[in-house]
Protein backbone atom coordinates (compact mmCIF):
# COMPACT_ATOMS: atom_id res chain seq x y z
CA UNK A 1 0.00 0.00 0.00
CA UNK A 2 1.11 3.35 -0.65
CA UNK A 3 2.58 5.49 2.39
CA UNK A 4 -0.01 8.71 2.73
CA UNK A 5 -1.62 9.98 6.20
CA UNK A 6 -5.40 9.88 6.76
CA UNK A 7 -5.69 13.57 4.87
CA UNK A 8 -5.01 12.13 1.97
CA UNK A 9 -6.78 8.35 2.14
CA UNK A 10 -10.00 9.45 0.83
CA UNK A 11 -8.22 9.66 -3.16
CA UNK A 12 -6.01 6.63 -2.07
CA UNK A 13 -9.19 4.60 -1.66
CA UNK A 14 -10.49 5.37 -4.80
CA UNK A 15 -7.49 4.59 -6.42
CA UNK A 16 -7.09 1.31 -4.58
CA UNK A 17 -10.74 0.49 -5.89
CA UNK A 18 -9.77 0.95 -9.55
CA UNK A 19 -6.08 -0.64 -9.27
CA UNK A 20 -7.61 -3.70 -7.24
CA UNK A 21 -5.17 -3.10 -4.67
CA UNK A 22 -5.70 -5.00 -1.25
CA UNK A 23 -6.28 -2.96 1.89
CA UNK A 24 -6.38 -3.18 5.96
CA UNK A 25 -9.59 -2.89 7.24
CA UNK A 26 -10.02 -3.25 10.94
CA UNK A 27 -13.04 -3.05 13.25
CA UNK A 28 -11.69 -1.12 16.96
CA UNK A 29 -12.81 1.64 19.76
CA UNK A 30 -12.93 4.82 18.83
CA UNK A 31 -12.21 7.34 21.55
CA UNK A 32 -16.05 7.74 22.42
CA UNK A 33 -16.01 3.73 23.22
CA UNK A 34 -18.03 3.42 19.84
CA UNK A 35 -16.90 0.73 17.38
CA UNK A 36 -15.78 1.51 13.88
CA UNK A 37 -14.23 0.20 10.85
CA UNK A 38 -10.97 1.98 9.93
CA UNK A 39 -7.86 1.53 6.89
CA UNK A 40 -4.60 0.98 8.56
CA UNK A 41 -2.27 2.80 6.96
CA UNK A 42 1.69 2.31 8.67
CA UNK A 43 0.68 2.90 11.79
CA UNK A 44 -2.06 5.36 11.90
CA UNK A 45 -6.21 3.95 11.55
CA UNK A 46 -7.82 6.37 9.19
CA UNK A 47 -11.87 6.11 10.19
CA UNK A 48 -14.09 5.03 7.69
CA UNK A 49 -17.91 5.65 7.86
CA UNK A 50 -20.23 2.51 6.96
CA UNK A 51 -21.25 -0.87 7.72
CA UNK A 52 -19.28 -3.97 7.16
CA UNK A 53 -21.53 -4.80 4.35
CA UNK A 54 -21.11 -1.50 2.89
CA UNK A 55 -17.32 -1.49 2.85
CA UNK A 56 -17.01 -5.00 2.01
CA UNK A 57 -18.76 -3.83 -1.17
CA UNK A 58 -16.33 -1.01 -0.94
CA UNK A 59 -19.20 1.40 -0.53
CA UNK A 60 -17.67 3.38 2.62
CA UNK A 61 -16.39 7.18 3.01
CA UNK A 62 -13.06 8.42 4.73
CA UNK A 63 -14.65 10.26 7.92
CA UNK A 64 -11.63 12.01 8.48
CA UNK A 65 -10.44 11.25 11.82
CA UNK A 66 -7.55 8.63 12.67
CA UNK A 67 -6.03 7.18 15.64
CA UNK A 68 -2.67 5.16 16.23
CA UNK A 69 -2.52 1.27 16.15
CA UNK A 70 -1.14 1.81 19.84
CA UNK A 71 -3.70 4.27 21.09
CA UNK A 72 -6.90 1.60 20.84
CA UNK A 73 -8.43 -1.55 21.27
CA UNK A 74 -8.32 -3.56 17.78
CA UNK A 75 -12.02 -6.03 17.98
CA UNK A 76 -12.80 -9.29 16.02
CA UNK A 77 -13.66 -8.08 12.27
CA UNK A 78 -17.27 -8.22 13.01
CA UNK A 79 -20.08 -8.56 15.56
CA UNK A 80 -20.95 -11.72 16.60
CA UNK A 81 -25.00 -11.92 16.00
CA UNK A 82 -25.89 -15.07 18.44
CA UNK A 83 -23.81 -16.25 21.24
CA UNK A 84 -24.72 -19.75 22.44
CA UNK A 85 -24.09 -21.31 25.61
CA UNK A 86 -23.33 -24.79 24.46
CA UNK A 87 -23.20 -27.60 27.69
C-alpha cells in the first residue's frame, strides 16, 4: 500500500478500488467507546464511515479522523449476531 496519512486516504481509496489493490480494514474503539471500521495505513487507523456490508462492497467514506494502532483496542472483524451457551 502506498505510504499517505489519513488527509489524503479518501483519493487513495479510490485509487485502490480501480487498481484492485488490497487494503487493511479493521473493526476497533474509537475514543467515544463506539466501534468503527478503519484503513490501517503504517501505523495510523484512518476512520471510515459505513457498515461492514457496505465497505465489504467497498461502498464506505473516509470520515476524516484517525487514531494510532497503539492508542486503541483492535475487535474481532465483526459482531458476533448469536452467542450460544453450548453444555
Amino acid at each position: 500500500m502506498m505510504n499517505t496519512t489519513c488527509t489524503e486516504m479518501t483519493n487513495v481509496i479510490l485509487a485502490n478500488d480501480l487498481l484492485g489493490e488490497s487494503k487493511e480494514i479493521i473493526r476497533y474503539q474509537d475514543e467515544a467507546g463506539k466501534a468503527c471500521y478503519g484503513v490501517v495505513e503504517g501505523q495510523e487507523v484512518c476512520c471510515l464511515d459505513g457498515v461492514f456490508e457496505d465497505i465489504v462492497n467497498g461502498t464506505y467514506v473516509f470520515v476524516g479522523k484517525s487514531a494510532f494502532v497503539d492508542d486503541i483496542k483492535i475487535f474481532f472483524s465483526v459482531e458476533p449476531s448469536k452467542v450460544l451457551n453450548l453444555r
